[in-house]
N, C-alpha and C. Protein backbone atom coordinates (compact mmCIF):
# COMPACT_ATOMS: atom_id res chain seq x y z
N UNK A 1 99.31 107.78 71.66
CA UNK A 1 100.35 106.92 72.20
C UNK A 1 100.07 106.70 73.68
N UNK A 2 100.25 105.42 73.88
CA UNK A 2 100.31 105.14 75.30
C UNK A 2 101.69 105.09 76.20
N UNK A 3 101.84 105.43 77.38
CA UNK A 3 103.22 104.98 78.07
C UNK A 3 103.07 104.55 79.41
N UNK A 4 103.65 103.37 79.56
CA UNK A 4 103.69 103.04 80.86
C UNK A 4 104.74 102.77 81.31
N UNK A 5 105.11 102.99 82.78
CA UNK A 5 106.11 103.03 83.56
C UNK A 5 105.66 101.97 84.57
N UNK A 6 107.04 100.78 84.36
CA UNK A 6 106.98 99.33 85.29
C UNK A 6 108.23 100.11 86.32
N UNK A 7 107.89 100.81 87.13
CA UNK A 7 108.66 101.00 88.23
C UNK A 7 108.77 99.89 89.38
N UNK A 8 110.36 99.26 89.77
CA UNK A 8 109.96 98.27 90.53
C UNK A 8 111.43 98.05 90.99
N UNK A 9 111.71 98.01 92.50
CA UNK A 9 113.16 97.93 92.80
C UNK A 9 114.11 98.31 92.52
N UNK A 10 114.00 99.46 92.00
CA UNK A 10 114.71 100.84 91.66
C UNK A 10 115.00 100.77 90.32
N UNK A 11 114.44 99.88 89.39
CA UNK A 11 114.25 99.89 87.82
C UNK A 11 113.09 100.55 87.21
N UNK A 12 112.93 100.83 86.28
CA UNK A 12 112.47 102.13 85.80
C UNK A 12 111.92 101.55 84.22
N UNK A 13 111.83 100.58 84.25
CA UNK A 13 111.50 100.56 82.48
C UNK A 13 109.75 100.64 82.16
N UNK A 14 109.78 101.05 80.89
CA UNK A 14 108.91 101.61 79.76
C UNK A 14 108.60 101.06 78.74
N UNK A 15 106.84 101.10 78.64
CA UNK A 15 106.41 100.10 77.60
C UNK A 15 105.78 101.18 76.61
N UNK A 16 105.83 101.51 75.77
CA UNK A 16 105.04 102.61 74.59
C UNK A 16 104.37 102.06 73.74
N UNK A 17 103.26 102.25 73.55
CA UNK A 17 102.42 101.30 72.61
C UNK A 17 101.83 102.77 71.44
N UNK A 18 101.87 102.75 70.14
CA UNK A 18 101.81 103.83 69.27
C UNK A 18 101.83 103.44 67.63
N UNK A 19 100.90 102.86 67.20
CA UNK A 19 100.94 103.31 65.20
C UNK A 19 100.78 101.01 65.62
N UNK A 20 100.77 100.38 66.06
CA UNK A 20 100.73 99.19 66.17
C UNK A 20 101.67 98.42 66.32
N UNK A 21 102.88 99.09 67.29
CA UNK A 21 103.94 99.29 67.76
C UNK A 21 104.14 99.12 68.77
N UNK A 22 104.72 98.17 69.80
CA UNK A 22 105.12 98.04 71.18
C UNK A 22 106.54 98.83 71.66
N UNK A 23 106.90 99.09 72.09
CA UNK A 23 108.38 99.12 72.67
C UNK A 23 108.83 98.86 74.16
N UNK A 24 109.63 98.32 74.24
CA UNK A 24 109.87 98.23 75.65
C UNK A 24 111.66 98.65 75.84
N UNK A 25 111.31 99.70 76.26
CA UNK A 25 112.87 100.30 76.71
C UNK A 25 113.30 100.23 78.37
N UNK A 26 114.33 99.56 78.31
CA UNK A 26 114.99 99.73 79.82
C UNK A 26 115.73 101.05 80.24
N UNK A 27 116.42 100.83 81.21
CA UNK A 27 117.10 101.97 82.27
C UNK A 27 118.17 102.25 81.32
N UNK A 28 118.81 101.46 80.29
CA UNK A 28 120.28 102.00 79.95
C UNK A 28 120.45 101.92 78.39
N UNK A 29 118.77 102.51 77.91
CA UNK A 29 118.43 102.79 76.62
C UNK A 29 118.29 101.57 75.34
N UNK A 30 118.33 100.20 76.51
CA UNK A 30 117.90 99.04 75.30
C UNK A 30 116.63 99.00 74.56
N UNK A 31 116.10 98.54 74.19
CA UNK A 31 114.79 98.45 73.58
C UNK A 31 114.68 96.83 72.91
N UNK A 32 113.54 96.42 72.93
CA UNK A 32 112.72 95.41 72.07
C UNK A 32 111.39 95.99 71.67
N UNK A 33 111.30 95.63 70.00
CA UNK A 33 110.00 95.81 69.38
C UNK A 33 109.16 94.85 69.30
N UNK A 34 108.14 95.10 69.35
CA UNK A 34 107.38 94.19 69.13
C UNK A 34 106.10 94.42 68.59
N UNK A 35 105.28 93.31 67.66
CA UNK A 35 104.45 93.79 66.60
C UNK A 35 103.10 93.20 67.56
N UNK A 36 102.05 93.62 67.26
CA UNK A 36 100.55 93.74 67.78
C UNK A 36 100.72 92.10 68.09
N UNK A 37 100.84 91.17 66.73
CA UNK A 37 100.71 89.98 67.10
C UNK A 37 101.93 89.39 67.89
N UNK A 38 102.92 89.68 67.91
CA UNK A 38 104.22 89.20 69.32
C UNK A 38 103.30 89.12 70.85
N UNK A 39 102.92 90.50 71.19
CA UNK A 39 102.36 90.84 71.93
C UNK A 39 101.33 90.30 72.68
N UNK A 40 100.67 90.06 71.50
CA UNK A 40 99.28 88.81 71.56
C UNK A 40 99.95 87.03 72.39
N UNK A 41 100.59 86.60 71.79
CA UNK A 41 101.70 85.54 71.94
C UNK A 41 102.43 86.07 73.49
N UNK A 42 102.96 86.93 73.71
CA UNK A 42 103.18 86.85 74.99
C UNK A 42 102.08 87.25 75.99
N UNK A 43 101.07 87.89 75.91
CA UNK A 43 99.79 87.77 76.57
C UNK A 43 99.45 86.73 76.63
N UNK A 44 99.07 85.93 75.95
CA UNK A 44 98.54 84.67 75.72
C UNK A 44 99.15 83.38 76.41
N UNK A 45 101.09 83.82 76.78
CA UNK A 45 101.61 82.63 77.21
C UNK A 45 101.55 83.13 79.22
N UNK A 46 101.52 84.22 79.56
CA UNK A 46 101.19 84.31 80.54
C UNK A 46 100.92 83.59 81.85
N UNK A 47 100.59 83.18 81.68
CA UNK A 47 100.03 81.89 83.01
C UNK A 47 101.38 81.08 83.30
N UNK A 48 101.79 80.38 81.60
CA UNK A 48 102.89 79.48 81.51
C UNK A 48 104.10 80.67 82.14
N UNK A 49 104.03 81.77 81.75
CA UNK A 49 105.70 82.46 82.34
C UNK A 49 105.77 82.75 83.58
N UNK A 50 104.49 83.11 84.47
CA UNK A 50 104.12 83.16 85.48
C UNK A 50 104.44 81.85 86.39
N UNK A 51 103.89 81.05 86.07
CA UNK A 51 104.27 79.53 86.58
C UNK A 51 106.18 79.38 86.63
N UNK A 52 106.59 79.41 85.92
CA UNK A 52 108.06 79.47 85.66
C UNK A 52 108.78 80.76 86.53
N UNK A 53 107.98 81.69 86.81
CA UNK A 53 109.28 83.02 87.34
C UNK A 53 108.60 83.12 88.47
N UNK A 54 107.29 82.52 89.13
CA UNK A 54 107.01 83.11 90.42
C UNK A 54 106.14 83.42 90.55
């Protein structure tokens, strides 16, 4: 299993990648799953979300 910590302006959230499994949990125990290919799809749109948020 992998874990990474997006520490950033006093937020704290967590990406776990494990069995072909994403998760991304925030500070106040939400979560989104996401499957190998979601993942792919938001890698992929990148540039475009980047362009849009900054």
């Amino acid at each position: 299993m992998i874990k990474l910590s997006l520490c950033h302006k006093g937020c704290c959230p967590t990406v776990s990648v494990a069995k072909g499994q994403i998760v991304i949990s925030d500070d106040f125990g939400g979560q989104v799953k996401l499957t190998k290919e979601e993942l792919k799809i938001l890698v992929d749109k990148y540039p475009e979300i980047t362009k849009i948020i900054g």
